[in-house]
Protein backbone atom coordinates (compact mmCIF):
# COMPACT_ATOMS: atom_id res chain seq x y z
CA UNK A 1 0.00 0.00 0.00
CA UNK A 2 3.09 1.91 0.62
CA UNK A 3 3.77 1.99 -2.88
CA UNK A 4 0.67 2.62 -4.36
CA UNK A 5 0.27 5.78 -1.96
CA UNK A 6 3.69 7.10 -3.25
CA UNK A 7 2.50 6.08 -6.61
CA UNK A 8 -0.69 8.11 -6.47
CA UNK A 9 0.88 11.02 -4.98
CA UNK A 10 3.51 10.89 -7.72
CA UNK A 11 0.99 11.26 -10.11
CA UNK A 12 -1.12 13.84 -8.29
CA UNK A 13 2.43 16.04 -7.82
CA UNK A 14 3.21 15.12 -12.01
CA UNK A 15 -0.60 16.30 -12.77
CA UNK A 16 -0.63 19.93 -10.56
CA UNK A 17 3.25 20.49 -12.26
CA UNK A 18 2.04 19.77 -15.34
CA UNK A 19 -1.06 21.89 -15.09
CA UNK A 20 0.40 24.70 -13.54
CA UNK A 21 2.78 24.85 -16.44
CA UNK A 22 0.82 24.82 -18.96
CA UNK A 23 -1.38 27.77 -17.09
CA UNK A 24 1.43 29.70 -16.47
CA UNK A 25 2.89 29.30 -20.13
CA UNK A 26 -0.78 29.65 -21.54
CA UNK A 27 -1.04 33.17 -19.36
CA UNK A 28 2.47 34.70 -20.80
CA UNK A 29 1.20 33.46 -23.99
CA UNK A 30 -1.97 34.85 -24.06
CA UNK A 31 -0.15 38.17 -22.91
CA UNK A 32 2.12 38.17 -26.03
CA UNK A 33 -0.22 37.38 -28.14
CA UNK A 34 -2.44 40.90 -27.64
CA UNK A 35 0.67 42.88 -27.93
CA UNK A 36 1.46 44.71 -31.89
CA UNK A 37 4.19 47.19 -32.64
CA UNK A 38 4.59 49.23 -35.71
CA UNK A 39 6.10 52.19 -36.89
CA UNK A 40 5.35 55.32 -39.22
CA UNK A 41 7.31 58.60 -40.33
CA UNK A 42 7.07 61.65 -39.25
CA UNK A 43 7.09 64.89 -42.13
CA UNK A 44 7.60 68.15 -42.08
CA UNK A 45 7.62 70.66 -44.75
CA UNK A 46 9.15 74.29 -44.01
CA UNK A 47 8.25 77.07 -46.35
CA UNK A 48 10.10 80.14 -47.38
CA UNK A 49 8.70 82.69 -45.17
CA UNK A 50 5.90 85.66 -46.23
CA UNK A 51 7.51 88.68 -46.74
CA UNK A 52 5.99 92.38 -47.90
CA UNK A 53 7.86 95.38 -48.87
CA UNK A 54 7.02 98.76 -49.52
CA UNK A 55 7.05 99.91 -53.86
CA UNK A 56 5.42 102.94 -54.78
CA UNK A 57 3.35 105.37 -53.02
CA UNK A 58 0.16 105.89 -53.06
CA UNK A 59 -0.54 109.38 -54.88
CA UNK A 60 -3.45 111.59 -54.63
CA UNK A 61 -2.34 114.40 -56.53
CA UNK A 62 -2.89 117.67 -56.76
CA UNK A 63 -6.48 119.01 -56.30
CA UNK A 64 -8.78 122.42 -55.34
CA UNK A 65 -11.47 121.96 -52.63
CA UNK A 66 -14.66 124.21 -52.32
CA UNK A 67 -16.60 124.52 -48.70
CA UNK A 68 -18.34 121.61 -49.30
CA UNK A 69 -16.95 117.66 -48.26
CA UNK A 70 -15.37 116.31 -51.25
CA UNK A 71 -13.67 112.75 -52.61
CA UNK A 72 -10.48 111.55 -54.74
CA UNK A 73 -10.29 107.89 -55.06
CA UNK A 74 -7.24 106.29 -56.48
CA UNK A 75 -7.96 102.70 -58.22
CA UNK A 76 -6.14 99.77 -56.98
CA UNK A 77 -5.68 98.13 -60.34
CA UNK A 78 -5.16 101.18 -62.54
CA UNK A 79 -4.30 103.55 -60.34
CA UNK A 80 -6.47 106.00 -61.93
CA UNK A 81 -8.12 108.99 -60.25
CA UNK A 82 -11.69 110.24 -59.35
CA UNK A 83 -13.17 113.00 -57.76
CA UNK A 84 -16.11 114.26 -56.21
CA UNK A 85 -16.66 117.85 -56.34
CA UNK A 86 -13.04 118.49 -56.36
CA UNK A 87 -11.24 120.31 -58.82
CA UNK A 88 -8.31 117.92 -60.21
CA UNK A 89 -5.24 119.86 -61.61
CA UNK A 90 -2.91 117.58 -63.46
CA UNK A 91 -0.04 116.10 -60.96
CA UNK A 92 1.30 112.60 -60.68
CA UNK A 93 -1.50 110.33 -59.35
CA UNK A 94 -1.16 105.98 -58.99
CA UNK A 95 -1.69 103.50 -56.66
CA UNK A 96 0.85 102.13 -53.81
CA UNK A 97 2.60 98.81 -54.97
CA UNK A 98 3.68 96.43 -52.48
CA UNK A 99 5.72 93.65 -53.25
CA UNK A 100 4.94 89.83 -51.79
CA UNK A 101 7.11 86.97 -51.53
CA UNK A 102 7.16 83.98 -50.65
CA UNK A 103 7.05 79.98 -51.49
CA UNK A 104 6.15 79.47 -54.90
CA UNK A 105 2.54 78.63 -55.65
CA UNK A 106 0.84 79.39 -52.19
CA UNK A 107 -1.99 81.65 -51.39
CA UNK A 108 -2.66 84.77 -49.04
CA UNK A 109 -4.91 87.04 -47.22
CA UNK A 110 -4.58 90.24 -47.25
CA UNK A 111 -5.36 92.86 -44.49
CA UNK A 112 -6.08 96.44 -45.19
CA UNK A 113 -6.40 99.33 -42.52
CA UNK A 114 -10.23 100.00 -41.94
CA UNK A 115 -12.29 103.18 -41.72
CA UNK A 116 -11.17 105.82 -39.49
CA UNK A 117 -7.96 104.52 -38.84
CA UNK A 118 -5.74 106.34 -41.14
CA UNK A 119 -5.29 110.35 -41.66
CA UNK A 120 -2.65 112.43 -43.62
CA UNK A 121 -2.10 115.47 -42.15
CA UNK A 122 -0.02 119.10 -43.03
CA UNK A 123 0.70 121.93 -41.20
CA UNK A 124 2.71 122.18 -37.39
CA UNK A 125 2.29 119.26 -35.02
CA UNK A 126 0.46 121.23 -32.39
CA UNK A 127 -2.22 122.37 -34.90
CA UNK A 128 -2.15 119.61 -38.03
CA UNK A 129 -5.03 119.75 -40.75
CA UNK A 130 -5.92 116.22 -41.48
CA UNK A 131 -7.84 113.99 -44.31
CA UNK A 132 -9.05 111.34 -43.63
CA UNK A 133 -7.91 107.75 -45.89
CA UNK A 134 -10.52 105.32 -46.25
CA UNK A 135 -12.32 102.48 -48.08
CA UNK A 136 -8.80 100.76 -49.05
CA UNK A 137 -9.33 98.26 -51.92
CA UNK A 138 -6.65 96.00 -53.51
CA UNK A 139 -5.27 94.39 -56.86
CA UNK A 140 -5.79 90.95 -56.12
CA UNK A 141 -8.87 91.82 -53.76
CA UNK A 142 -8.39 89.83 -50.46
CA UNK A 143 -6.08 86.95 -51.36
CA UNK A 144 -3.63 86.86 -53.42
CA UNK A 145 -1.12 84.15 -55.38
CA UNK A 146 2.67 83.84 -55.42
CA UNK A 147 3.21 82.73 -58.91
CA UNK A 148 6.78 81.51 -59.10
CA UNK A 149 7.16 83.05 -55.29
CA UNK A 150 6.18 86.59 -56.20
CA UNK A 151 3.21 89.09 -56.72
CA UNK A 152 2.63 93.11 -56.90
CA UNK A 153 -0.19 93.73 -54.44
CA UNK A 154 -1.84 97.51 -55.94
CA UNK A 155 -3.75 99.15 -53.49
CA UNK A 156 -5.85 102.06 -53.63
CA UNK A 157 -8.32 104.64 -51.05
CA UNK A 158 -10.42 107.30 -51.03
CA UNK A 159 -9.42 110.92 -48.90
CA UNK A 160 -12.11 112.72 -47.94
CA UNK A 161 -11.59 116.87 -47.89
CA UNK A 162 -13.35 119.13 -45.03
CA UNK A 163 -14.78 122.18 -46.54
CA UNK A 164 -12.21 124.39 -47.54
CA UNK A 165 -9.52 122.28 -46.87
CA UNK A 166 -6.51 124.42 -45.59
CA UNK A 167 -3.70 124.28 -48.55
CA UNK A 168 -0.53 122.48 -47.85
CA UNK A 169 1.54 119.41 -49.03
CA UNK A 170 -0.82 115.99 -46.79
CA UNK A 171 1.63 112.98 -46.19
CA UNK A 172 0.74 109.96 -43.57
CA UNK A 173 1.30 106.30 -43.78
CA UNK A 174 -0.69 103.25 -43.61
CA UNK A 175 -0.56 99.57 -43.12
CA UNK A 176 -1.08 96.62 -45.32
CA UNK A 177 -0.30 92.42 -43.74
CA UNK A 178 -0.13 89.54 -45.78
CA UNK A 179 -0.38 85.90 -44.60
CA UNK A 180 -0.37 82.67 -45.96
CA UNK A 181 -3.31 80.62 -46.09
């Protein structure tokens, strides 16, 4: 009986070793199994930057005012002038250029000053006479395209006289931003 105890509990120990294995081999195995690794690429792609510069200014000319409010409005594409009650006396007129560049082929806003932000003005600092620069337009209108990296932005306003604008030579400057899309 001796023997067949030993017997049966060599078998029992065999059985739980064997079992135990095969859970603990079946667990890291089952562990492995769930686990995936891959990999990708990472990009980037670094443009030459925006850049604007100044061409030619934007001319108003040379003009007579009455004591009523008058307009001259300089066209962004042509540069050509119009008037509203003034009296236009022939003087170089055109529209401001600006030149863009920037990586080839890409598009961009443009941002003009609004309404009532930009004067010209004449006379001493203490006491300046001013006229007002508004309704900005531009040649492209709003976005424009670097074509080979490069464009000539035109942009033209509108002054606006007081009645009986004092006489005198108006200068003032104004802003323009580009930025890509």
């Amino acid at each position: 009986m001796k023997s067949e105890h030993f017997s049966t509990f060599k078998r029992r120990a065999l059985h739980t070793t064997l079992a135990s294995a095969l859970v603990l081999g079946m667990a890291g195995h089952g562990i492995n199994s769930q686990a995936a690794t891959t990999s990708n690429d990472a990009t980037a792609t670094v443009v030459a930057p925006i850049a604007i510069a100044a061409g030619t200014t934007l001319r108003f000319g040379s003009f007579s005012t009455s004591a009523a409010a008058q307009t001259v409005t300089i066209n962004a594409t042509s540069g050509a002038r119009t008037n509203s009650g003034t009296l236009l006396v022939t003087s170089t007129v055109g529209r401001a250029t600006f030149n863009v560049t920037g990586e080839g082929t890409l598009t961009y806003a443009i941002t003009l000053p609004t309404n009532g932000t930009v004067n010209i003005t004449t006379g001493a600092a203490s006491a300046p006479e001013t006229m007002a620069v508004s309704n900005f337009t531009s040649d492209p209108s709003g976005t424009g395209a670097l074509t080979a990296g490069a464009q000539t932005l035109g942009v033209g306003a509108t002054i606006t006289t007081v009645g009986s604008q004092v006489a005198g030579s108006y200068t003032g400057s104004f802003n323009v931003s580009v930025d890509y899309n």
